[in-house]
PDB file of N, CA and C in Angstrom:
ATOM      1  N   UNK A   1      33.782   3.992  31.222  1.00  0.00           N
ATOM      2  CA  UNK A   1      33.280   2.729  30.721  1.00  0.00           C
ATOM      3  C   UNK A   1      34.353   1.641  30.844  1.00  0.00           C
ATOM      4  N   UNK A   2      35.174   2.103  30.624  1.00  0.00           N
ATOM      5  CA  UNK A   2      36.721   1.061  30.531  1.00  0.00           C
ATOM      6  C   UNK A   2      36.753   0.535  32.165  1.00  0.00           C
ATOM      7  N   UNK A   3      36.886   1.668  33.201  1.00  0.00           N
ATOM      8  CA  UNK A   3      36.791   1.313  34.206  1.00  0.00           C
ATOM      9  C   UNK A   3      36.027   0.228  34.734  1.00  0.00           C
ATOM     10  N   UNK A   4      34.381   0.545  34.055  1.00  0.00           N
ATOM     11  CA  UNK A   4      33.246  -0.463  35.076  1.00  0.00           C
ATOM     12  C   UNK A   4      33.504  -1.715  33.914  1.00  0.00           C
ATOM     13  N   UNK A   5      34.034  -1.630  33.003  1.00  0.00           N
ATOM     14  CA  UNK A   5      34.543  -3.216  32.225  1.00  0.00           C
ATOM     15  C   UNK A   5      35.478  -4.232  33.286  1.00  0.00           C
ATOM     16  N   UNK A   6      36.539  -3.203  33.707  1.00  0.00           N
ATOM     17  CA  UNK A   6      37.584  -3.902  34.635  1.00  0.00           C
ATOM     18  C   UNK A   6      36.821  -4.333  35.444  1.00  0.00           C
ATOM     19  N   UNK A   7      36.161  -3.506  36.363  1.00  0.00           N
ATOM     20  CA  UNK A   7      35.602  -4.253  37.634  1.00  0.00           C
ATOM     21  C   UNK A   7      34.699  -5.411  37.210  1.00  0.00           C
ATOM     22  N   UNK A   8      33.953  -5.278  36.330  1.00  0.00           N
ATOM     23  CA  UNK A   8      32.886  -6.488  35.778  1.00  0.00           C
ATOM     24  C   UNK A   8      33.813  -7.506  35.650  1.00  0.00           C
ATOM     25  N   UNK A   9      34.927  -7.854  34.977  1.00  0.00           N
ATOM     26  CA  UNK A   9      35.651  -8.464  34.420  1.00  0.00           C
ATOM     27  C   UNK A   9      36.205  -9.445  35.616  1.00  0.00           C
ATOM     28  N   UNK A  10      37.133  -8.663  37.158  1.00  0.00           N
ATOM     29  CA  UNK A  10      37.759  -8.856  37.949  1.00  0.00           C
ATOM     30  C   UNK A  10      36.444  -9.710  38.761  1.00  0.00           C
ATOM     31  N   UNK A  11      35.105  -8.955  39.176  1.00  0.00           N
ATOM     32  CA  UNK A  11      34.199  -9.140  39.944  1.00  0.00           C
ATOM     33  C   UNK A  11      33.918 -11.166  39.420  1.00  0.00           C
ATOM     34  N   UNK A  12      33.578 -10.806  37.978  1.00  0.00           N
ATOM     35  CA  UNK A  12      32.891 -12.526  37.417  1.00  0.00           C
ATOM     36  C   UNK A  12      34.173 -13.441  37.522  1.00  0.00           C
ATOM     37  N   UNK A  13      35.519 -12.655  37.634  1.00  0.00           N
ATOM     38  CA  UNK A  13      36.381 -14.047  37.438  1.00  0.00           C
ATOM     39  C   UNK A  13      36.501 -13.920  38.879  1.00  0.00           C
ATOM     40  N   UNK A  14      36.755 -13.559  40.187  1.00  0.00           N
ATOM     41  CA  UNK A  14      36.663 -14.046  41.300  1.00  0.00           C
ATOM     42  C   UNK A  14      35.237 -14.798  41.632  1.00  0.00           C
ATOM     43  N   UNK A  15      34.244 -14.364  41.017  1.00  0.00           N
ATOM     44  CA  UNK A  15      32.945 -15.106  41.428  1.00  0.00           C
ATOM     45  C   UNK A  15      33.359 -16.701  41.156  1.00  0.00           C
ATOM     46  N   UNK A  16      33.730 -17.012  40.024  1.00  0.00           N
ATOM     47  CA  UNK A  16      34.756 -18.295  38.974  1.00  0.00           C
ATOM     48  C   UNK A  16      35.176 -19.067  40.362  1.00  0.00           C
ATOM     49  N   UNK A  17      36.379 -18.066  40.708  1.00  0.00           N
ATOM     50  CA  UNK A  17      36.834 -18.408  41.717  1.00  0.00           C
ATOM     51  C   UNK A  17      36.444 -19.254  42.846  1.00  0.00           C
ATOM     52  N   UNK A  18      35.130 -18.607  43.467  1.00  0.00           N
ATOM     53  CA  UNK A  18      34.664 -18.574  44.551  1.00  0.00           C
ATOM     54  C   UNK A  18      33.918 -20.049  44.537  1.00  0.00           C
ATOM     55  N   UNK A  19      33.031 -20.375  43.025  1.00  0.00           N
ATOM     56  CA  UNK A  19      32.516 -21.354  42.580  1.00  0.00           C
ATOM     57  C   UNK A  19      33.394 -22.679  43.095  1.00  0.00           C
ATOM     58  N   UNK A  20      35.016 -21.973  41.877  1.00  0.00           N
ATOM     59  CA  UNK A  20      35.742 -23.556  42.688  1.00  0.00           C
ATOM     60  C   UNK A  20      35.926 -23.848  44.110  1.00  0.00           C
ATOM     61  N   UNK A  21      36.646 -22.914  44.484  1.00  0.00           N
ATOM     62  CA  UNK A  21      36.535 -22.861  46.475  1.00  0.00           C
ATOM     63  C   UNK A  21      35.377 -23.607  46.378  1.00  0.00           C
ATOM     64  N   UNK A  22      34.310 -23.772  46.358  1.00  0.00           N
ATOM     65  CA  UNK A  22      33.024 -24.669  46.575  1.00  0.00           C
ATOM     66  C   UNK A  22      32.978 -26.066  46.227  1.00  0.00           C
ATOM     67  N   UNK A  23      33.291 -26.408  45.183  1.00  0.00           N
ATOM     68  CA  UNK A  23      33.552 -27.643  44.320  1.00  0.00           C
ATOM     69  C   UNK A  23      34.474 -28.591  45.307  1.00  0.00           C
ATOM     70  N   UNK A  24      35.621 -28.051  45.707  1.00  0.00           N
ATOM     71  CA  UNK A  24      36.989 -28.213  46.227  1.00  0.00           C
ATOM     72  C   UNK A  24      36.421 -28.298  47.440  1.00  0.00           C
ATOM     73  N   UNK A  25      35.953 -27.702  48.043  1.00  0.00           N
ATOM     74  CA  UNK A  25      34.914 -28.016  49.907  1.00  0.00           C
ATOM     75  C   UNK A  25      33.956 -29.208  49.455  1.00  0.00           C
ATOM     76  N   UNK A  26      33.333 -29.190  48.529  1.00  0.00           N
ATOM     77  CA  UNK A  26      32.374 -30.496  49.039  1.00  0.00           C
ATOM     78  C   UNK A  26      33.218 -31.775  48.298  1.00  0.00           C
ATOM     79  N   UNK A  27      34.241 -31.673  47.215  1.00  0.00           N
ATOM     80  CA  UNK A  27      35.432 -32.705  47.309  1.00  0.00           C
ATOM     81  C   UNK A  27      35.612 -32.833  48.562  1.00  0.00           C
ATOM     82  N   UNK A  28      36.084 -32.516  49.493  1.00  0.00           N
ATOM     83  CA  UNK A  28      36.510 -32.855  50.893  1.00  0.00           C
ATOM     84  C   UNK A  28      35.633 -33.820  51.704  1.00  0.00           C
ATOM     85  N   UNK A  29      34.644 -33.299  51.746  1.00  0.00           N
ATOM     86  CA  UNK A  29      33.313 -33.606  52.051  1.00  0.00           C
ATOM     87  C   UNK A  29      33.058 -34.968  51.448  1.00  0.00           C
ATOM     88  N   UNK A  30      33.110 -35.250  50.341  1.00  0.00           N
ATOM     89  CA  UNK A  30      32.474 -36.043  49.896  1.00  0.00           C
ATOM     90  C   UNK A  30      34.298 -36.968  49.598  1.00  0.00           C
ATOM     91  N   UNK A  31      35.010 -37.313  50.039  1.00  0.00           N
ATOM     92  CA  UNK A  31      36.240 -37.738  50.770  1.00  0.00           C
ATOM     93  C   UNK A  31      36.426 -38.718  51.431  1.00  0.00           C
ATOM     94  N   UNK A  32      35.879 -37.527  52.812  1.00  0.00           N
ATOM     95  CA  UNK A  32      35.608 -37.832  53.945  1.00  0.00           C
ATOM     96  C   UNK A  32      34.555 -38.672  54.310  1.00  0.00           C
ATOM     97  N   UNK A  33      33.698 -38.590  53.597  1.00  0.00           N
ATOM     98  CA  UNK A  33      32.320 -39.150  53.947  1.00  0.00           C
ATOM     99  C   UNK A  33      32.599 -40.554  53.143  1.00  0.00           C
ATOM    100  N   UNK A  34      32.811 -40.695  51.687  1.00  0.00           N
ATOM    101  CA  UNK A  34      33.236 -42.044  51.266  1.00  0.00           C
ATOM    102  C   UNK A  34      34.482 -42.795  51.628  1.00  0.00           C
ATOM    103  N   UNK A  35      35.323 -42.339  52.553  1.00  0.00           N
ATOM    104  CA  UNK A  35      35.864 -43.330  53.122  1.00  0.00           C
ATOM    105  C   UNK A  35      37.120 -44.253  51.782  1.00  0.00           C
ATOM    106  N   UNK A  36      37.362 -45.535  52.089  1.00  0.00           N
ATOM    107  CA  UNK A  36      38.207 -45.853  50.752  1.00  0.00           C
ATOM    108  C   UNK A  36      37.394 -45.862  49.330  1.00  0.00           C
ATOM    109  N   UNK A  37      36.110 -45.774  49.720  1.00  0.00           N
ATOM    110  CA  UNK A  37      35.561 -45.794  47.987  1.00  0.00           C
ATOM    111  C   UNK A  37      35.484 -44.344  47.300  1.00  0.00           C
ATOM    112  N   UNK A  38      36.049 -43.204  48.196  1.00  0.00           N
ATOM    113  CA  UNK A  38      36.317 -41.994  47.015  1.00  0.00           C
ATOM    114  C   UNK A  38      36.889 -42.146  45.722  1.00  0.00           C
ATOM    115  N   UNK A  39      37.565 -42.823  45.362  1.00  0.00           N
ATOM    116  CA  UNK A  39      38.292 -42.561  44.268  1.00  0.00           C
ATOM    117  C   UNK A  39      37.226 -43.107  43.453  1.00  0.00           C
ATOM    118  N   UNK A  40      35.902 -44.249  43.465  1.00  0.00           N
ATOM    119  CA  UNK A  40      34.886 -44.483  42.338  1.00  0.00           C
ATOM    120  C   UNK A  40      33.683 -43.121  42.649  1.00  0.00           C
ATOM    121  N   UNK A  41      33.597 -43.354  43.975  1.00  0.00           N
ATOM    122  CA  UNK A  41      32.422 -42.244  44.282  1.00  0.00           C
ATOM    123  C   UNK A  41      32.339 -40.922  43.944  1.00  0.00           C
ATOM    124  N   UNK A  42      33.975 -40.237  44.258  1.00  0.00           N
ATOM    125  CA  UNK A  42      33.640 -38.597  43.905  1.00  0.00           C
ATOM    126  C   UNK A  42      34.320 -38.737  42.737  1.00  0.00           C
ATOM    127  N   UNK A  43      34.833 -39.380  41.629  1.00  0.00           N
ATOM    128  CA  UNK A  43      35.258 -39.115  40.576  1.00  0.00           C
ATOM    129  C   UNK A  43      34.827 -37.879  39.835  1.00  0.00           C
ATOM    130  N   UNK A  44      33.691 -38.074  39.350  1.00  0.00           N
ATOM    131  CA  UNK A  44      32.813 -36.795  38.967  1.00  0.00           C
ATOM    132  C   UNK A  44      33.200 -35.521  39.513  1.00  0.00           C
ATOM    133  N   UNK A  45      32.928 -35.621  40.613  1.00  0.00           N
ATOM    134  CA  UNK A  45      33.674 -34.320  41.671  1.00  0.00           C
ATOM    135  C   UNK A  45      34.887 -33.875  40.898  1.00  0.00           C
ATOM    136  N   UNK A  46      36.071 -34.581  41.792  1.00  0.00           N
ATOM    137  CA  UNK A  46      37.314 -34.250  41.173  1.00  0.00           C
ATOM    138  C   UNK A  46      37.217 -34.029  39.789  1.00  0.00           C
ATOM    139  N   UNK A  47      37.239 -34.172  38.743  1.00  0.00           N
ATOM    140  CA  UNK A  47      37.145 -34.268  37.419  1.00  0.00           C
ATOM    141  C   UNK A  47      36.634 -32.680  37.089  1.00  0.00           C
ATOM    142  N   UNK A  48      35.537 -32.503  38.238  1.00  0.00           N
ATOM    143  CA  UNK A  48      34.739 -30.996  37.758  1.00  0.00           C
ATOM    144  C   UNK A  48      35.695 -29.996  38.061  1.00  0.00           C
ATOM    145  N   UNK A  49      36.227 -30.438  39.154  1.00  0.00           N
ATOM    146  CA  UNK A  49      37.212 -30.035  40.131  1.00  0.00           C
ATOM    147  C   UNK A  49      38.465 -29.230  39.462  1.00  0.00           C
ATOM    148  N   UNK A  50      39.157 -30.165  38.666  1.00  0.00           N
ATOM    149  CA  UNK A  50      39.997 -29.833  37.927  1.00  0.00           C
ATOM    150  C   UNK A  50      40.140 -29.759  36.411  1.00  0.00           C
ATOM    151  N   UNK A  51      38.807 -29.534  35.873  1.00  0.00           N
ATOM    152  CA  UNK A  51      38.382 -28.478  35.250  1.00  0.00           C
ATOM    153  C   UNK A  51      38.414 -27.191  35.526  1.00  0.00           C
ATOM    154  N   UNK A  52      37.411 -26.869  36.311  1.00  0.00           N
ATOM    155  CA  UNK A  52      37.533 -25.712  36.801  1.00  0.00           C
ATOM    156  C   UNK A  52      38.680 -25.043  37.203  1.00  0.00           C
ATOM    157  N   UNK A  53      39.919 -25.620  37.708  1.00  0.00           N
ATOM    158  CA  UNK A  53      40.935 -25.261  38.073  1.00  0.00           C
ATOM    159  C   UNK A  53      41.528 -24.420  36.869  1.00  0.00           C
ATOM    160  N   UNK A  54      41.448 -25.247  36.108  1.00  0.00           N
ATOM    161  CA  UNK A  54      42.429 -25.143  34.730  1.00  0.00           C
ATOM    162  C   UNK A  54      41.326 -23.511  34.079  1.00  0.00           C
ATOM    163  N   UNK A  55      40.011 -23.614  34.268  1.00  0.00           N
ATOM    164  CA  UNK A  55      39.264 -22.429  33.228  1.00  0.00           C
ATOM    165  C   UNK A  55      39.159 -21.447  34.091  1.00  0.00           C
ATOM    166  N   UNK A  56      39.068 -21.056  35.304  1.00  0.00           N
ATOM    167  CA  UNK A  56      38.688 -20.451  36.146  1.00  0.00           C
ATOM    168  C   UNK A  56      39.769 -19.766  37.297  1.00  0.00           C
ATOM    169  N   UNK A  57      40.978 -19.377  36.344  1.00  0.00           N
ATOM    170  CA  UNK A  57      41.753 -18.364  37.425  1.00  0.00           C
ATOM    171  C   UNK A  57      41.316 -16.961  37.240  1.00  0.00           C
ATOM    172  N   UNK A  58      41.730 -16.695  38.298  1.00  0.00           N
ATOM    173  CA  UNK A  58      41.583 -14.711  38.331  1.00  0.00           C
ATOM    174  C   UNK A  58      42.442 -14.166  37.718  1.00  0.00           C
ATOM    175  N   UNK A  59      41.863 -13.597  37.008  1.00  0.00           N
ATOM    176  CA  UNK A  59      42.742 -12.759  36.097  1.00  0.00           C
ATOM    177  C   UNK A  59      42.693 -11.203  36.459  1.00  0.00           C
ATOM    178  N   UNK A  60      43.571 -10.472  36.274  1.00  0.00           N
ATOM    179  CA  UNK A  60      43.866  -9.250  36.455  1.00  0.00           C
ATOM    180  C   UNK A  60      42.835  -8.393  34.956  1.00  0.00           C
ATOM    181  N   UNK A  61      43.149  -6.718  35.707  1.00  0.00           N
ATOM    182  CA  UNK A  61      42.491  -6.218  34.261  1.00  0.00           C
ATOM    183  C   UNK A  61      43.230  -5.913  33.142  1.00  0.00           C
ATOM    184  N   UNK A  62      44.615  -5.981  33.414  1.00  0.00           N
ATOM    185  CA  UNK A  62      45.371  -5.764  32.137  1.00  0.00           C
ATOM    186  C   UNK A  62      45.206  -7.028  31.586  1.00  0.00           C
ATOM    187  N   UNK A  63      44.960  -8.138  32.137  1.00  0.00           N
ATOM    188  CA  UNK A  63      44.507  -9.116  30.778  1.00  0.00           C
ATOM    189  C   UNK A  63      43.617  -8.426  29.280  1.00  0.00           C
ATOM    190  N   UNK A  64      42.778  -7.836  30.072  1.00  0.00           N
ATOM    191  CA  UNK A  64      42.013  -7.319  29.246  1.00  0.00           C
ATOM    192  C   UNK A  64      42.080  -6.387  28.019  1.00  0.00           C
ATOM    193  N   UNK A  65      43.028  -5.430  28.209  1.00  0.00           N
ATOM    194  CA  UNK A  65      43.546  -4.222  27.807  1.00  0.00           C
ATOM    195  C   UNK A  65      44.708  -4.711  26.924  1.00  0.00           C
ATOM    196  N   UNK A  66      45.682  -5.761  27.131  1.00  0.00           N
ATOM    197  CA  UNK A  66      46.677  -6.344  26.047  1.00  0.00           C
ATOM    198  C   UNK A  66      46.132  -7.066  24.507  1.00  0.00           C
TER     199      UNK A  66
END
């Protein structure tokens, strides 16, 4: 049981992960595409952006276990 906790645990915080990788690609995207008005246009973006940064690292399974 302890075991399939770890993997659940490891599996949802890389999913976390994977979410931001996404966020962070269409930041680019949406960058690129606004030109000098990014900084009013994707605000929102970025902002989610680095949120997520900050809640959403991978954590190991001894997080869990300490």
């Amino acid at each position: 049981a302890k075991i399939q906790e770890r993997e659940h645990h490891l599996r949802e915080s890389w999913v976390k992960a994977m979410e931001t990788r996404l966020v962070r690609d269409e930041l680019a995207k949406c960058h690129r595409y606004e030109g000098v008005n990014h900084l009013e246009n994707c605000r929102w973006l970025a902002d989610k952006y680095i949120q997520m940064l900050q809640e959403n690292r991978v954590k190991g399974y001894k997080k869990i276990e300490v």
